[in-house]
N, C-alpha and C. Protein backbone atom coordinates (compact mmCIF):
# COMPACT_ATOMS: atom_id res chain seq x y z
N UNK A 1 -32.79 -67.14 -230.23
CA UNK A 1 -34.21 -67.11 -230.57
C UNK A 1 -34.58 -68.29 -231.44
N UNK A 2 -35.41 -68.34 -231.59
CA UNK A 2 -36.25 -69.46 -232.68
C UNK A 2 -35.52 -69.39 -234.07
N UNK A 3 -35.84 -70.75 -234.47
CA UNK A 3 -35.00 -71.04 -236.02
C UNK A 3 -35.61 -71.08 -236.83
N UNK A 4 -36.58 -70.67 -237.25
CA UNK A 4 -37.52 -70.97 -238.42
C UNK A 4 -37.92 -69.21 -238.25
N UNK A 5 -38.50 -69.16 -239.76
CA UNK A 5 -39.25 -67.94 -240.29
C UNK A 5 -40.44 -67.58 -239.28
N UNK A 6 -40.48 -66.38 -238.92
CA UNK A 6 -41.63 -65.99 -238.27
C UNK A 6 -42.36 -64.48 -238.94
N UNK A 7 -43.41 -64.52 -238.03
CA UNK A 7 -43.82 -62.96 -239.13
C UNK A 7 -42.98 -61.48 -238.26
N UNK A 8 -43.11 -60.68 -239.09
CA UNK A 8 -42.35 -59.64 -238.83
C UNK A 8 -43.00 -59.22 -237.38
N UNK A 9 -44.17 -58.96 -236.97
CA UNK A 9 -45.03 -58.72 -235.71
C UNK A 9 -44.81 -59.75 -234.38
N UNK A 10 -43.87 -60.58 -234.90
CA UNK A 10 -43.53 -61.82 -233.72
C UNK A 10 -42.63 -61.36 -232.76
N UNK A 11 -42.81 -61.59 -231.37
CA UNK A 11 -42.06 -61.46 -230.65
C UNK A 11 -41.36 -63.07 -229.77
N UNK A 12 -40.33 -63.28 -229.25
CA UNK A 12 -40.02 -64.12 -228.67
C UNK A 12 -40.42 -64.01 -227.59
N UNK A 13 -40.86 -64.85 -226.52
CA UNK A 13 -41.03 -65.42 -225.40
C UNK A 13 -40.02 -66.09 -224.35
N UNK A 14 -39.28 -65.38 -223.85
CA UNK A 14 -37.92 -66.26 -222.69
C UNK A 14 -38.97 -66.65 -221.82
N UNK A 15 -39.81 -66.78 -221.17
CA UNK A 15 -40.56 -67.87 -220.83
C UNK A 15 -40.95 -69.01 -220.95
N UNK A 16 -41.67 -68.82 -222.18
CA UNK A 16 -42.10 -70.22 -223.05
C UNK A 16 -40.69 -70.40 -223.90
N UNK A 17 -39.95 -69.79 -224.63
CA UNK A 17 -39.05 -70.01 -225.31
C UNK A 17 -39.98 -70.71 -227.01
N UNK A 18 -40.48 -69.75 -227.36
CA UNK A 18 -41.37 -69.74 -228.55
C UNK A 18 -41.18 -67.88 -229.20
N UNK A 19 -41.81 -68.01 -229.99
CA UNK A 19 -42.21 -66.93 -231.15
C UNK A 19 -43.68 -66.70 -231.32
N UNK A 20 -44.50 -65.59 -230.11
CA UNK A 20 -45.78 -65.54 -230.61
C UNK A 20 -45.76 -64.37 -231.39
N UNK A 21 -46.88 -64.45 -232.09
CA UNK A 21 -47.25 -63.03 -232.94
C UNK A 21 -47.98 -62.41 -232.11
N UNK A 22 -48.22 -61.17 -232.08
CA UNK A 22 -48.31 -59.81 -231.53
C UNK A 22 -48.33 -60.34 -230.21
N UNK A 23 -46.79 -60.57 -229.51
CA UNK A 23 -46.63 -60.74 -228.23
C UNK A 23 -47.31 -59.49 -227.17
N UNK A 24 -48.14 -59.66 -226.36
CA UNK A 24 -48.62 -58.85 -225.42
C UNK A 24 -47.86 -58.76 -224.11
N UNK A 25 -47.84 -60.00 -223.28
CA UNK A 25 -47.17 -60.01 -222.35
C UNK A 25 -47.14 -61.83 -221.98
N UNK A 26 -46.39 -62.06 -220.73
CA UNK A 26 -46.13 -63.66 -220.38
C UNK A 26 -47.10 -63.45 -219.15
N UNK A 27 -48.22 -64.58 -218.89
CA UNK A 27 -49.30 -63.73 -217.78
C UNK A 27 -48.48 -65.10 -217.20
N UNK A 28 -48.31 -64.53 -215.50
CA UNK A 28 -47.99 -66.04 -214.57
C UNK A 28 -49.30 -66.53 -214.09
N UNK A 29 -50.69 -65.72 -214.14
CA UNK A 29 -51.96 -66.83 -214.21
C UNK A 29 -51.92 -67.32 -214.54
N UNK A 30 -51.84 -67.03 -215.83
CA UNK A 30 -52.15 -68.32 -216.94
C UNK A 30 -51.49 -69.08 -217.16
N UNK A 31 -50.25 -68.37 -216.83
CA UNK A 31 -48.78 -69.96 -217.46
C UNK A 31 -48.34 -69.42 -218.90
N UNK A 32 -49.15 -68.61 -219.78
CA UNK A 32 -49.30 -68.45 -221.16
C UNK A 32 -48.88 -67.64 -221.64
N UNK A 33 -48.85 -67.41 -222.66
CA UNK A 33 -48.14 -66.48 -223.40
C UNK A 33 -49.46 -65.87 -224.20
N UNK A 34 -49.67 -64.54 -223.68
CA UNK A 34 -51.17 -63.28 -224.23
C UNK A 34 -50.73 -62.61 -225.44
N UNK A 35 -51.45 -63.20 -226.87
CA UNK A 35 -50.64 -62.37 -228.25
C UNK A 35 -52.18 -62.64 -229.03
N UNK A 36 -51.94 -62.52 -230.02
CA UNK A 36 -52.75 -62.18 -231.35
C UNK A 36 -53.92 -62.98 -231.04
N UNK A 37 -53.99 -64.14 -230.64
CA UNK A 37 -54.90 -65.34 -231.04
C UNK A 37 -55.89 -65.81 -229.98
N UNK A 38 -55.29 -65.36 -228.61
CA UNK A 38 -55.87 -65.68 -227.07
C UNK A 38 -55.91 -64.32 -226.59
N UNK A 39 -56.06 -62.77 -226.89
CA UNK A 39 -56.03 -61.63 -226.34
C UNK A 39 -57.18 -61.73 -225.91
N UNK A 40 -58.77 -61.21 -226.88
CA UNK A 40 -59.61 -61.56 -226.61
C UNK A 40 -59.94 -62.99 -224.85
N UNK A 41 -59.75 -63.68 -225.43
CA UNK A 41 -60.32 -64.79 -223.90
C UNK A 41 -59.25 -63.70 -222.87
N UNK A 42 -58.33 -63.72 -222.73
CA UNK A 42 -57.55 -63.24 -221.59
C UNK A 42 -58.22 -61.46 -221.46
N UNK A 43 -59.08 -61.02 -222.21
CA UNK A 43 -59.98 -59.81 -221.19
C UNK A 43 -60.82 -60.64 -220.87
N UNK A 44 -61.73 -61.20 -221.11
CA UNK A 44 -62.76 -61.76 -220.83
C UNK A 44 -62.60 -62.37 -220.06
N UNK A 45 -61.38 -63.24 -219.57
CA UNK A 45 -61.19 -63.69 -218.12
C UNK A 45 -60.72 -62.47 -217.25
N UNK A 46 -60.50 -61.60 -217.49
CA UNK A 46 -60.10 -60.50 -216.63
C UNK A 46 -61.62 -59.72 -216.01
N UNK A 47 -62.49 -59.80 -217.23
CA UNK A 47 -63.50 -59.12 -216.67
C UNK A 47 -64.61 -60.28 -216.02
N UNK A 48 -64.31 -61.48 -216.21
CA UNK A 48 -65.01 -62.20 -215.10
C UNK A 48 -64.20 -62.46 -213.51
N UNK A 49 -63.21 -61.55 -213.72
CA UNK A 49 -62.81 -62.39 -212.45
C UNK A 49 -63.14 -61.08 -211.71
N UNK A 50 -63.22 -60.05 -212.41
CA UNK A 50 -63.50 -58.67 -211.67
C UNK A 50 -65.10 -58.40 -211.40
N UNK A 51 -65.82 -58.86 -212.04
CA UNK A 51 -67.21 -59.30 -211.93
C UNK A 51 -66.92 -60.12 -210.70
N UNK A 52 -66.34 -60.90 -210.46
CA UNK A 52 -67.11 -61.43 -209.35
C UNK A 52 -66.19 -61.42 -208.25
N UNK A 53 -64.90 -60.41 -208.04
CA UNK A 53 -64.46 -59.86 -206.72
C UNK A 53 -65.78 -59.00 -206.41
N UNK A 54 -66.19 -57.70 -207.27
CA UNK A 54 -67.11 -56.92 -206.68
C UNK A 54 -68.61 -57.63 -206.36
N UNK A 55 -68.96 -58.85 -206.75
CA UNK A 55 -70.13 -59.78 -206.25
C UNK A 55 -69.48 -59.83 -205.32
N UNK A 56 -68.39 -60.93 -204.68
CA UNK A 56 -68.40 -61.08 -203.50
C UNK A 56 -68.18 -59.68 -202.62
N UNK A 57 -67.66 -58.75 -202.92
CA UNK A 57 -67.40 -57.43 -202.20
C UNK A 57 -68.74 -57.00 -201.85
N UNK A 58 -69.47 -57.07 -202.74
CA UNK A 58 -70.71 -56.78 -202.28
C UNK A 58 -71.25 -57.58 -200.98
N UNK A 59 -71.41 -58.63 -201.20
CA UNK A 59 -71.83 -59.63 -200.47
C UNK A 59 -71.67 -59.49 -199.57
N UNK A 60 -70.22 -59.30 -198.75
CA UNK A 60 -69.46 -59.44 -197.81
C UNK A 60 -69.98 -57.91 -197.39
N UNK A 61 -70.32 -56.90 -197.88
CA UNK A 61 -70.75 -55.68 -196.95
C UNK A 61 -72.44 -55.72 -196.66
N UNK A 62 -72.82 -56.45 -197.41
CA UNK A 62 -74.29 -56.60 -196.78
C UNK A 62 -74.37 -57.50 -195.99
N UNK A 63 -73.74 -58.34 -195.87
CA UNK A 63 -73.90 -59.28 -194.62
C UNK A 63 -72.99 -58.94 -193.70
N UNK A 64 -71.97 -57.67 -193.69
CA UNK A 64 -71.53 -57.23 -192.14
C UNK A 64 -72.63 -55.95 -192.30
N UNK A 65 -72.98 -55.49 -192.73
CA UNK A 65 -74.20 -54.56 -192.53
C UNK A 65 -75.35 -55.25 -191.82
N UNK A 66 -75.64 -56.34 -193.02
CA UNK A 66 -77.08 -56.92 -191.86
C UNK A 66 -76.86 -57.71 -190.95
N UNK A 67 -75.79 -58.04 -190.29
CA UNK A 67 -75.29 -58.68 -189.50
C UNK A 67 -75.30 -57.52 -188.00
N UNK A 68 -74.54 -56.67 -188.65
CA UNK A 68 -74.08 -55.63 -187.25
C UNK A 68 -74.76 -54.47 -187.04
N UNK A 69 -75.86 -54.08 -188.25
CA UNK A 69 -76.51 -53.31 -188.08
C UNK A 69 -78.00 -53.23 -187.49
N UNK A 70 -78.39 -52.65 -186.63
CA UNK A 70 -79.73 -52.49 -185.82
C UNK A 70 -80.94 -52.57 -186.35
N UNK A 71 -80.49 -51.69 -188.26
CA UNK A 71 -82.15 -52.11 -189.05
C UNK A 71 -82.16 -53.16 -189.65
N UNK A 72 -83.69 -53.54 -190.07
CA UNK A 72 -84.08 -54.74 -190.42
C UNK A 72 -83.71 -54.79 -191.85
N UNK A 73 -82.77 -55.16 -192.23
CA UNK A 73 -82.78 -55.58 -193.70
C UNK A 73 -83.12 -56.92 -193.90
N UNK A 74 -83.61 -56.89 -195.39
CA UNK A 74 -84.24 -57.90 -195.95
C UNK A 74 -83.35 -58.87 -196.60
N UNK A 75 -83.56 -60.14 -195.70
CA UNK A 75 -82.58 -61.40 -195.59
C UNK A 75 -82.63 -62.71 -196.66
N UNK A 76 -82.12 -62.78 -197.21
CA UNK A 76 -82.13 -63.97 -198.23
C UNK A 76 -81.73 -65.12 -197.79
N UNK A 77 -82.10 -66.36 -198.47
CA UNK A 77 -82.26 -67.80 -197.68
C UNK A 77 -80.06 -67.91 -197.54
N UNK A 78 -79.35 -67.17 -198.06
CA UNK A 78 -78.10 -67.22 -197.98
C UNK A 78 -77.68 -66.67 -196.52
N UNK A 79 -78.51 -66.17 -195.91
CA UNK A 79 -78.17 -64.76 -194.90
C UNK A 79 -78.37 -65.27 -193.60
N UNK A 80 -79.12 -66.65 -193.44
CA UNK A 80 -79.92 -66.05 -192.12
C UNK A 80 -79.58 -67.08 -191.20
């Protein structure tokens, strides 16, 4: 492990091969190591990336809906 003093809440990293404090986990998105200081941003990239699977999920069922379906739905300059 690491050679220098760390705080008691530190965990090591065999990934990075470091000492973060309040180790969370090693994300392979990010490359990074998720602890005390970057937790915060790493939800907030979690909840934008989930924000916008269900945008496109959406997307993608209204345009095989208004695509394959018989009624007239109302078409946006993206749609037509």
């Amino acid at each position: 492990h690491c050679q220098f003093k760390r705080p008691y809440s530190a965990r090591h990293c065999h990934y990075c091969k470091v000492c973060i404090d309040d180790l969370d986990h090693h994300c392979p998105w990010c490359g990074k190591c998720i602890g005390k200081k970057n937790l915060r941003y790493f939800h907030t990239f979690l909840h934008v990336l989930c924000f916008q699977f269900y945008y496109l999920l959406g997307a993608l069922i209204y345009f095989l809906v208004a695509t394959y379906s018989s009624a007239k739905l109302p078409r946006g300059p993206g749609f037509q």
